[in-house]
PDB file of N, CA and C in Angstrom:
ATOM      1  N   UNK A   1       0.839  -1.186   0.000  1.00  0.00           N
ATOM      2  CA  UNK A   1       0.000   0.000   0.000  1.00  0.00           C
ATOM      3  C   UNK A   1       0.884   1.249   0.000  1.00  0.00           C
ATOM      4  N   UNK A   2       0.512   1.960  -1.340  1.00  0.00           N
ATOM      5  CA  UNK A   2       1.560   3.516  -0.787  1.00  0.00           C
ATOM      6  C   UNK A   2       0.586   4.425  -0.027  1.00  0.00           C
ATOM      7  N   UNK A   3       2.072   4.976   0.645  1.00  0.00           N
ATOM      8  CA  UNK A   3       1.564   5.988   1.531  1.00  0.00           C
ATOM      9  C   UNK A   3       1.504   7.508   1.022  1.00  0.00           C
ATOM     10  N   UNK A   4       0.552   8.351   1.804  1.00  0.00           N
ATOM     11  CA  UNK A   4       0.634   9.577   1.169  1.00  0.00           C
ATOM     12  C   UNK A   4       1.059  10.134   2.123  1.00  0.00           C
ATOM     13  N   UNK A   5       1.483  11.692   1.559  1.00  0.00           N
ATOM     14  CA  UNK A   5       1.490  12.734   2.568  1.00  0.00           C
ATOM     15  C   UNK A   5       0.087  13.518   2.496  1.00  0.00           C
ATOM     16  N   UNK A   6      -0.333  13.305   3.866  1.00  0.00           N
ATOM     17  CA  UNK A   6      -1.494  14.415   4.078  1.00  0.00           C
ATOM     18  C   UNK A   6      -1.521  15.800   3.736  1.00  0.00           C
ATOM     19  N   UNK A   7      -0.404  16.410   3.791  1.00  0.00           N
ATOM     20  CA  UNK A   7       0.120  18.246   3.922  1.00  0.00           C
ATOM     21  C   UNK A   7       0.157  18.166   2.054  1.00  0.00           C
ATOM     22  N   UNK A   8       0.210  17.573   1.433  1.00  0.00           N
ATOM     23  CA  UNK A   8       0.515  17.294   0.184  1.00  0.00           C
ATOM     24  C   UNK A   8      -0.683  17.328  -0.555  1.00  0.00           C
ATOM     25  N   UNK A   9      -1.346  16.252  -0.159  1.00  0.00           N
ATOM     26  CA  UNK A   9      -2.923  16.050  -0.823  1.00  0.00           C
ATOM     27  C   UNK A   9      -3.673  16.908  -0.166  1.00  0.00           C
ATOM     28  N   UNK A  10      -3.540  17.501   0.642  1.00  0.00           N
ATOM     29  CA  UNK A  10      -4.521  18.891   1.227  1.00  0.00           C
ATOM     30  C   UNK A  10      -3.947  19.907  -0.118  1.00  0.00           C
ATOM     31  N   UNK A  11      -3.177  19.942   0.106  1.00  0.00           N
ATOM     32  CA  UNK A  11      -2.523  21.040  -1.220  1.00  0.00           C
ATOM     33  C   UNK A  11      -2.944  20.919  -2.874  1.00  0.00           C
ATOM     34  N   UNK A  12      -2.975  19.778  -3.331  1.00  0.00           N
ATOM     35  CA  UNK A  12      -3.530  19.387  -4.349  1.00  0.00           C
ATOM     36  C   UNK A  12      -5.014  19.672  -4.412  1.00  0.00           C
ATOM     37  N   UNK A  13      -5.399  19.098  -3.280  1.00  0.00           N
ATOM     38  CA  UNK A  13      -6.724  19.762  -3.274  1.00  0.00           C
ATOM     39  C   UNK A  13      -7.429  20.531  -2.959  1.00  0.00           C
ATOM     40  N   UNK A  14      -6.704  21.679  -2.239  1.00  0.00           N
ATOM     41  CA  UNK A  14      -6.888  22.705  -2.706  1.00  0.00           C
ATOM     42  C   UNK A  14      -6.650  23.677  -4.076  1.00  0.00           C
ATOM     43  N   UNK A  15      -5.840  23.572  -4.525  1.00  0.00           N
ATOM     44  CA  UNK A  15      -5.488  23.229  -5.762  1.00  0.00           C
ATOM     45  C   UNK A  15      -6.966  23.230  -6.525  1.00  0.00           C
ATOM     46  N   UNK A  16      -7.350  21.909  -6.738  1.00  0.00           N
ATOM     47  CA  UNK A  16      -8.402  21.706  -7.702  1.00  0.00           C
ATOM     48  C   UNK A  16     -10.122  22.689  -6.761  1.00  0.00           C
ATOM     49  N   UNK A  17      -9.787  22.628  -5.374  1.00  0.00           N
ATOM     50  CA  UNK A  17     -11.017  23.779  -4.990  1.00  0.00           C
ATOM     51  C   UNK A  17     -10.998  24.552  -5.635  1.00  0.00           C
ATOM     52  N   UNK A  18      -9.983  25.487  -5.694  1.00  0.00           N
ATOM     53  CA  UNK A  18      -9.928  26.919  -6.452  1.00  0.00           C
ATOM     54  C   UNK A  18     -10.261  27.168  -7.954  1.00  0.00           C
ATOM     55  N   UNK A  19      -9.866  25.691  -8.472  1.00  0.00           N
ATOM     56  CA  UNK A  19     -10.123  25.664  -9.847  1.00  0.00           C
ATOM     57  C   UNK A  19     -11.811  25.672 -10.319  1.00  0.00           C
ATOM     58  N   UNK A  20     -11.907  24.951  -9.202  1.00  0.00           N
ATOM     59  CA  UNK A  20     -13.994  25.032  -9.582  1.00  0.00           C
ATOM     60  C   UNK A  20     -14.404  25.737  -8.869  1.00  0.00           C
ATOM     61  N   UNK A  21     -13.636  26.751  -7.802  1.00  0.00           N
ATOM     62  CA  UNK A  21     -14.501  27.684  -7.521  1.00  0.00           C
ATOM     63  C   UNK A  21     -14.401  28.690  -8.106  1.00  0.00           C
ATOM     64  N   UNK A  22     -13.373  29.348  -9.047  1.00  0.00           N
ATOM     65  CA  UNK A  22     -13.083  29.945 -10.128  1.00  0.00           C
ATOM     66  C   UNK A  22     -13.383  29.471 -11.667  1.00  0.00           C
ATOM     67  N   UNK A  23     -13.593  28.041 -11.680  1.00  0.00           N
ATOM     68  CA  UNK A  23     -14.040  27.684 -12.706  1.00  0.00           C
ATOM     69  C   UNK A  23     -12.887  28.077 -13.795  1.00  0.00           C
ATOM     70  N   UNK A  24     -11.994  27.666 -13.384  1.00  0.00           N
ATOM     71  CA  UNK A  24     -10.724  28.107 -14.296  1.00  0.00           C
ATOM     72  C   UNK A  24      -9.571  27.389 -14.316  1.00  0.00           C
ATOM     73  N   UNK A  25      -9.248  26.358 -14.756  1.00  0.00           N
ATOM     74  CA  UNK A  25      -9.927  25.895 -16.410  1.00  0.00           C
ATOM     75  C   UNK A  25     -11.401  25.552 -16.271  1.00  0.00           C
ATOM     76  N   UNK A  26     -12.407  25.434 -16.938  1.00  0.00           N
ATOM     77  CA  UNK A  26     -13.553  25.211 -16.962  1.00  0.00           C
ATOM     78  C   UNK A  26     -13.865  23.630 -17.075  1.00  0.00           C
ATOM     79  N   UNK A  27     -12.823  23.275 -17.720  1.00  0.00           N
ATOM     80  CA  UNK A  27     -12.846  21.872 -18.063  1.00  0.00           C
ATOM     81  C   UNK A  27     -12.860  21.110 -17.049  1.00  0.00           C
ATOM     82  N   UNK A  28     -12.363  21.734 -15.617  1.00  0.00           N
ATOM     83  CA  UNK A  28     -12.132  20.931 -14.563  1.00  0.00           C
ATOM     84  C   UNK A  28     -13.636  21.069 -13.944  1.00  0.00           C
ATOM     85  N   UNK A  29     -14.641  21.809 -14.116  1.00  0.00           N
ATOM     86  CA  UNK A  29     -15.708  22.104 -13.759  1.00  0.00           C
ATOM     87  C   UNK A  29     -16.082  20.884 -14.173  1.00  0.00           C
ATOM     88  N   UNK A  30     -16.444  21.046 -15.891  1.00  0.00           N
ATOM     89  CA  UNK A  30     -16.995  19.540 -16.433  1.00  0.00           C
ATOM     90  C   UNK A  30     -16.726  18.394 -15.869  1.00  0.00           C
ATOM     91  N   UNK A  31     -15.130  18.040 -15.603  1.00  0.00           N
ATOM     92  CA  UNK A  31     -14.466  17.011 -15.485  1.00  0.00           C
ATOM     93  C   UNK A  31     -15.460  16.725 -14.169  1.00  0.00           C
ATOM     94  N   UNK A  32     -15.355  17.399 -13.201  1.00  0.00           N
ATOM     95  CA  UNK A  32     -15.720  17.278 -11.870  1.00  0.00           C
ATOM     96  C   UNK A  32     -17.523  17.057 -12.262  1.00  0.00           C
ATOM     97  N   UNK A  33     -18.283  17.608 -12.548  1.00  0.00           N
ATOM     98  CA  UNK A  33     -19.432  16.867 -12.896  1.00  0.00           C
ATOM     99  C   UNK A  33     -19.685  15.816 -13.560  1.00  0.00           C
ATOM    100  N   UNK A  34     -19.177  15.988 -14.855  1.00  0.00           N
ATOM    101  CA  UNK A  34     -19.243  14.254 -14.902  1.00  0.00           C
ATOM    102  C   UNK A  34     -19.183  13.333 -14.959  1.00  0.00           C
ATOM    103  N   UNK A  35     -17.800  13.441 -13.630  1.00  0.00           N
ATOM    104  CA  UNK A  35     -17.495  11.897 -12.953  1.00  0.00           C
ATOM    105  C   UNK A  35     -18.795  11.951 -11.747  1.00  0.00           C
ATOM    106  N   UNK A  36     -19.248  12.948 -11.103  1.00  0.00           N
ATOM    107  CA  UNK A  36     -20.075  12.662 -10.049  1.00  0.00           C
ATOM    108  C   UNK A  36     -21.434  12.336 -10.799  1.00  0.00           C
ATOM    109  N   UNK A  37     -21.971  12.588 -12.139  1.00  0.00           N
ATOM    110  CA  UNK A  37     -22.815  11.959 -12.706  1.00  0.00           C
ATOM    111  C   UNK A  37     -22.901  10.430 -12.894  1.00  0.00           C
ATOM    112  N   UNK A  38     -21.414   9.699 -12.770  1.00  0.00           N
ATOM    113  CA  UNK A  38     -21.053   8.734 -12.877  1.00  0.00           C
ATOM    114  C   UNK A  38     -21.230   8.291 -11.545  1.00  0.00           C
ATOM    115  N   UNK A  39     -21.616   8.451 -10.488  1.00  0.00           N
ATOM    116  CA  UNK A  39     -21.667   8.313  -9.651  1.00  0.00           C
ATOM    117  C   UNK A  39     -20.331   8.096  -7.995  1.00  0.00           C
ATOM    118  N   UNK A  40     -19.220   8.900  -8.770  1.00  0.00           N
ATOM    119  CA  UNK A  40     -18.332   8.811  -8.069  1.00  0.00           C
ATOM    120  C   UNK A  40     -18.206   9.570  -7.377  1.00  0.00           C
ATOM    121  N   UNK A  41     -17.860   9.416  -6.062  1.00  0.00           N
ATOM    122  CA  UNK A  41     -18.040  10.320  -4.543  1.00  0.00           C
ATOM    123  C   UNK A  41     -17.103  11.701  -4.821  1.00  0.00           C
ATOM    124  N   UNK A  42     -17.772  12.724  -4.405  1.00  0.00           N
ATOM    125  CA  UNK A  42     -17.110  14.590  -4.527  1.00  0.00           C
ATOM    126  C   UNK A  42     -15.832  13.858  -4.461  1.00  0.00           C
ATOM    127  N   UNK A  43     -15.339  13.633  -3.403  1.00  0.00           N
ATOM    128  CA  UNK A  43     -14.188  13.338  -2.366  1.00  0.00           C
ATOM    129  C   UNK A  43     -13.333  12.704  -3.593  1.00  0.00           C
ATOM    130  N   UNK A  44     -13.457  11.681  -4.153  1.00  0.00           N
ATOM    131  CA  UNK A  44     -12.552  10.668  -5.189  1.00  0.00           C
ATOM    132  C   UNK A  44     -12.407  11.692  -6.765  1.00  0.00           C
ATOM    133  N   UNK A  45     -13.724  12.508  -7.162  1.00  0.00           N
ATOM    134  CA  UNK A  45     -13.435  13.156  -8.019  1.00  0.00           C
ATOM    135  C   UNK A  45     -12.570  14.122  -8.067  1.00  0.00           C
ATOM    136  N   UNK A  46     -12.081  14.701  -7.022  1.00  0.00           N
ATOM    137  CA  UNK A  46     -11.040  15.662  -6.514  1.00  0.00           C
ATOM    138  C   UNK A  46     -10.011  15.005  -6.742  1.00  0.00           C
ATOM    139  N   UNK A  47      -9.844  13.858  -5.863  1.00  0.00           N
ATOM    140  CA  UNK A  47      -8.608  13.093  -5.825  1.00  0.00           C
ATOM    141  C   UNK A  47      -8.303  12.966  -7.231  1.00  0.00           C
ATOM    142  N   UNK A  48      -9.069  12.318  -8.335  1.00  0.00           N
ATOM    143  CA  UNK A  48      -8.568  12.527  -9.823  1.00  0.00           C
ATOM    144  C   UNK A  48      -8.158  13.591 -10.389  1.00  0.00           C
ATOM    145  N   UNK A  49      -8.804  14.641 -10.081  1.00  0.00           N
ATOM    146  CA  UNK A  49      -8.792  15.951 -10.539  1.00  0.00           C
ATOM    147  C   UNK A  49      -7.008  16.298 -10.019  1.00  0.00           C
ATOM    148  N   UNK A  50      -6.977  15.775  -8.698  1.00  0.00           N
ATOM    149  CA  UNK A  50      -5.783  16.446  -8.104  1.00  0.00           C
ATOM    150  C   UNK A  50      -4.337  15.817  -8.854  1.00  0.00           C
ATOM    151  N   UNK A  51      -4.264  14.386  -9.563  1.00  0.00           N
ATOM    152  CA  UNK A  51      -3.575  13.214  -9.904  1.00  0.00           C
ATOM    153  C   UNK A  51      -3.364  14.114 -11.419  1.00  0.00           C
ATOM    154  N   UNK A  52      -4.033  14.829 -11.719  1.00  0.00           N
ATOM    155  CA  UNK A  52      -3.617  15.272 -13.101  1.00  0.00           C
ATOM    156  C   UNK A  52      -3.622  16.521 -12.988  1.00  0.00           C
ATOM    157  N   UNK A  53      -3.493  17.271 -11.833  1.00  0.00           N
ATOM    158  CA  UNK A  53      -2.781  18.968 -11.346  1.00  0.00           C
ATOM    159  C   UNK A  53      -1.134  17.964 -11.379  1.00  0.00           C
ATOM    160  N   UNK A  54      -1.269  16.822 -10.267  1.00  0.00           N
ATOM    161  CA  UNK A  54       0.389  16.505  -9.513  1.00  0.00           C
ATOM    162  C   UNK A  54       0.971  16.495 -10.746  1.00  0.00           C
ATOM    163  N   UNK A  55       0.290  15.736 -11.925  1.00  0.00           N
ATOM    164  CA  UNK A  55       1.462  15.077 -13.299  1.00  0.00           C
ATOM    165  C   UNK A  55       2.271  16.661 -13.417  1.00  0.00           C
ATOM    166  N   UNK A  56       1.327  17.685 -13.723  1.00  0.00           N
ATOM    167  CA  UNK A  56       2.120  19.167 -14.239  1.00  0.00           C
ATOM    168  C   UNK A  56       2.422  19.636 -13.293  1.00  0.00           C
ATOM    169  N   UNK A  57       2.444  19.495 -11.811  1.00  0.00           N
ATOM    170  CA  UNK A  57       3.629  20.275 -11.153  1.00  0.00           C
ATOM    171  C   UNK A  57       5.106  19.769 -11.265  1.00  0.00           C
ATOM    172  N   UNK A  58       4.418  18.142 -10.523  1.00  0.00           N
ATOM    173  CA  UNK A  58       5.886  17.361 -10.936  1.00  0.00           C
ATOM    174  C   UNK A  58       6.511  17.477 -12.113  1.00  0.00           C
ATOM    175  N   UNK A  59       6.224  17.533 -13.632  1.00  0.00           N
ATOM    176  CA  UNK A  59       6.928  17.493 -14.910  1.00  0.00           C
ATOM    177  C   UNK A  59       7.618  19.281 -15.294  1.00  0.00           C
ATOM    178  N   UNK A  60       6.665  20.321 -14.051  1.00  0.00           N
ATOM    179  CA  UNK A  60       7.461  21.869 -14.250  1.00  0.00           C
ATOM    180  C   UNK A  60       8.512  21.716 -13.003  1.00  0.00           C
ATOM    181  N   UNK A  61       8.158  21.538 -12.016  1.00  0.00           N
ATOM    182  CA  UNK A  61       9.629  20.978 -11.364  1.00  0.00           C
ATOM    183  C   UNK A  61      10.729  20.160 -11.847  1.00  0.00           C
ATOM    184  N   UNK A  62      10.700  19.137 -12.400  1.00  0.00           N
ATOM    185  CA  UNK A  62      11.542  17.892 -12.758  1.00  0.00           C
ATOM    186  C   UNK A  62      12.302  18.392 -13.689  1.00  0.00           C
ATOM    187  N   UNK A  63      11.384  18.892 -14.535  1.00  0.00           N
ATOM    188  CA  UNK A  63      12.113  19.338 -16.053  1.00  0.00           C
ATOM    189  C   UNK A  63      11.979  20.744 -16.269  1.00  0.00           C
ATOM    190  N   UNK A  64      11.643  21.518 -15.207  1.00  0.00           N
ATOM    191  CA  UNK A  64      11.724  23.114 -15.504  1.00  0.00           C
ATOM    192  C   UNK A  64      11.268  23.644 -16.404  1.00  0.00           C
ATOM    193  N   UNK A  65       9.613  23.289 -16.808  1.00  0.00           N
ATOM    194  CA  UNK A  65       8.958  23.258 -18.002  1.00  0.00           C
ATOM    195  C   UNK A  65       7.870  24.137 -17.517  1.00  0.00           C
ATOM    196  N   UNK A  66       7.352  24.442 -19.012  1.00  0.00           N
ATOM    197  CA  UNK A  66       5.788  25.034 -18.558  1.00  0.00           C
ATOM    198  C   UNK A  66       4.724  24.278 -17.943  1.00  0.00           C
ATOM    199  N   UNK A  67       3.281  25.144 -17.407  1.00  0.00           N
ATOM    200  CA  UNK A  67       2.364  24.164 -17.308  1.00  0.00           C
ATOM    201  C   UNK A  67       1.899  23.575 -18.751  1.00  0.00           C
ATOM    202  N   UNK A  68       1.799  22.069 -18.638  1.00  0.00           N
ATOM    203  CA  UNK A  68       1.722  21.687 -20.301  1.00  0.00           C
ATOM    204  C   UNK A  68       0.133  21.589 -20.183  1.00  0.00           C
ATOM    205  N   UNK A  69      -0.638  22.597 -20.518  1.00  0.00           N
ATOM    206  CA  UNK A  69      -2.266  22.758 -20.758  1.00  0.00           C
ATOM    207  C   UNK A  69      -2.977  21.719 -21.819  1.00  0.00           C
ATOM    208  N   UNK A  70      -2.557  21.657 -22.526  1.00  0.00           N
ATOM    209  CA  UNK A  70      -2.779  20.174 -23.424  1.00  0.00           C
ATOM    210  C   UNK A  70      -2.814  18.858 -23.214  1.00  0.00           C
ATOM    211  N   UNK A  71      -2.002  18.665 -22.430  1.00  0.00           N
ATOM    212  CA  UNK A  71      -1.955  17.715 -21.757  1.00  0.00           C
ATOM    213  C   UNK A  71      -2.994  17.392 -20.316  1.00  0.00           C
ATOM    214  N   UNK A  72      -2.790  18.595 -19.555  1.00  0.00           N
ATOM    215  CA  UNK A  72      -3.404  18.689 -18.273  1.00  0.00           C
ATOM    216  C   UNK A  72      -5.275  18.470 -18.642  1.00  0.00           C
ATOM    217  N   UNK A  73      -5.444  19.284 -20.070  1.00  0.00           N
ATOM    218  CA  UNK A  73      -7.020  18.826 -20.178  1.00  0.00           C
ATOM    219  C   UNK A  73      -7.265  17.931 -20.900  1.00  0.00           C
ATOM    220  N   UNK A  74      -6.011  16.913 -21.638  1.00  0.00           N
ATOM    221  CA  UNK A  74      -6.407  15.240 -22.010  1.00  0.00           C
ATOM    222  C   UNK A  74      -6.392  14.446 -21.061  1.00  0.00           C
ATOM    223  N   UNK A  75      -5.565  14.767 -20.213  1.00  0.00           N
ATOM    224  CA  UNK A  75      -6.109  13.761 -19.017  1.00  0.00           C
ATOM    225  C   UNK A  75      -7.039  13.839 -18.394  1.00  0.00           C
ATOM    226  N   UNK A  76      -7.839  15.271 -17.645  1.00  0.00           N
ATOM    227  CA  UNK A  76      -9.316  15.853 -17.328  1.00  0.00           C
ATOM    228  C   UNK A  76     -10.193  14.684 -18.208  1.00  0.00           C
ATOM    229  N   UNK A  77      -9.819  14.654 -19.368  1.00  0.00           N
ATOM    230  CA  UNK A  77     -11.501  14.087 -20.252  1.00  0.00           C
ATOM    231  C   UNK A  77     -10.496  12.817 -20.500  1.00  0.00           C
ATOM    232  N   UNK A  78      -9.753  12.341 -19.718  1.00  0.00           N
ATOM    233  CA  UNK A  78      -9.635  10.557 -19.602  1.00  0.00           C
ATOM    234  C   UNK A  78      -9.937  10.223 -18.335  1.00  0.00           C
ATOM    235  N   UNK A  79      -9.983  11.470 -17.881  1.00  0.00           N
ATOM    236  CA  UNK A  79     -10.423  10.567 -16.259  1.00  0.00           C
ATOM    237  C   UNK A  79     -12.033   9.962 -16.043  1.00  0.00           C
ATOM    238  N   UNK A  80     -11.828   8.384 -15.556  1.00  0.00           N
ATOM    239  CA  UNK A  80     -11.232   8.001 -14.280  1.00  0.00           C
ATOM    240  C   UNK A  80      -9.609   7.636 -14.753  1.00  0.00           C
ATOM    241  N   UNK A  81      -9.373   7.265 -15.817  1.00  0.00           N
ATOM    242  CA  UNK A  81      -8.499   6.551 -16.396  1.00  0.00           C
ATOM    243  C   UNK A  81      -7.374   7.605 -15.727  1.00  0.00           C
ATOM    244  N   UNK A  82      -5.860   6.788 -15.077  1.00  0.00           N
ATOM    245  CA  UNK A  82      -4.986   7.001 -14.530  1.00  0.00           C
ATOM    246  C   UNK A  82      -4.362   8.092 -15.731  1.00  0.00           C
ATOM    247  N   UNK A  83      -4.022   9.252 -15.082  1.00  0.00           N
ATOM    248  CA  UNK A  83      -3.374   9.965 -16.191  1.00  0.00           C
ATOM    249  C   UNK A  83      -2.034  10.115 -16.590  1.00  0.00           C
ATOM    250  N   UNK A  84      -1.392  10.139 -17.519  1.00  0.00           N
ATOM    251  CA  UNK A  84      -0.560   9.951 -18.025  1.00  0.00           C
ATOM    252  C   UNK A  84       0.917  11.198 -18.124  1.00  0.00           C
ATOM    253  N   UNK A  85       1.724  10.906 -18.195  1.00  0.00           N
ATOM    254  CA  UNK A  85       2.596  12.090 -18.551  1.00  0.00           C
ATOM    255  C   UNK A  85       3.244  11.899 -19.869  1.00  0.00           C
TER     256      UNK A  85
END
């Protein structure tokens, strides 16, 4: 079982709060409705939402890159599906 950091995933998800409470990207709005149309709990849709914020922090840290926006909203509209870098 991996472990998380709590101080970490609070951050991520806050992260994706701001994004739907700003609605900015919008896509994350969608994204976030309809997985819960799908019937998946607020709580887990975040957690996805947050798994494809981590890919583009980690890949602008790692590699000192931009946020890659193209990427960040192909994974949005693959989720549940694990997202990719």
């Amino acid at each position: 079982m991996e472990e998380t950091n709590p101080r970490l995933k609070r951050a991520f998800i806050k992260v994706v709060d701001n994004q739907l409470r700003q609605n900015d990207p919008p896509e994350t709005c969608e994204t976030f409705n309809r997985l819960k149309s799908k019937g998946i709990s607020e709580a887990d849709v975040k957690i996805y939402i947050a798994q494809a914020v981590c890919i583009e922090v980690w890949d602008a840290m790692k590699n000192k890159k931009e946020f890659n926006r193209d990427r960040f909203l192909r994974n949005l509209k693959n989720l549940p599906d694990e997202p990719k870098e």
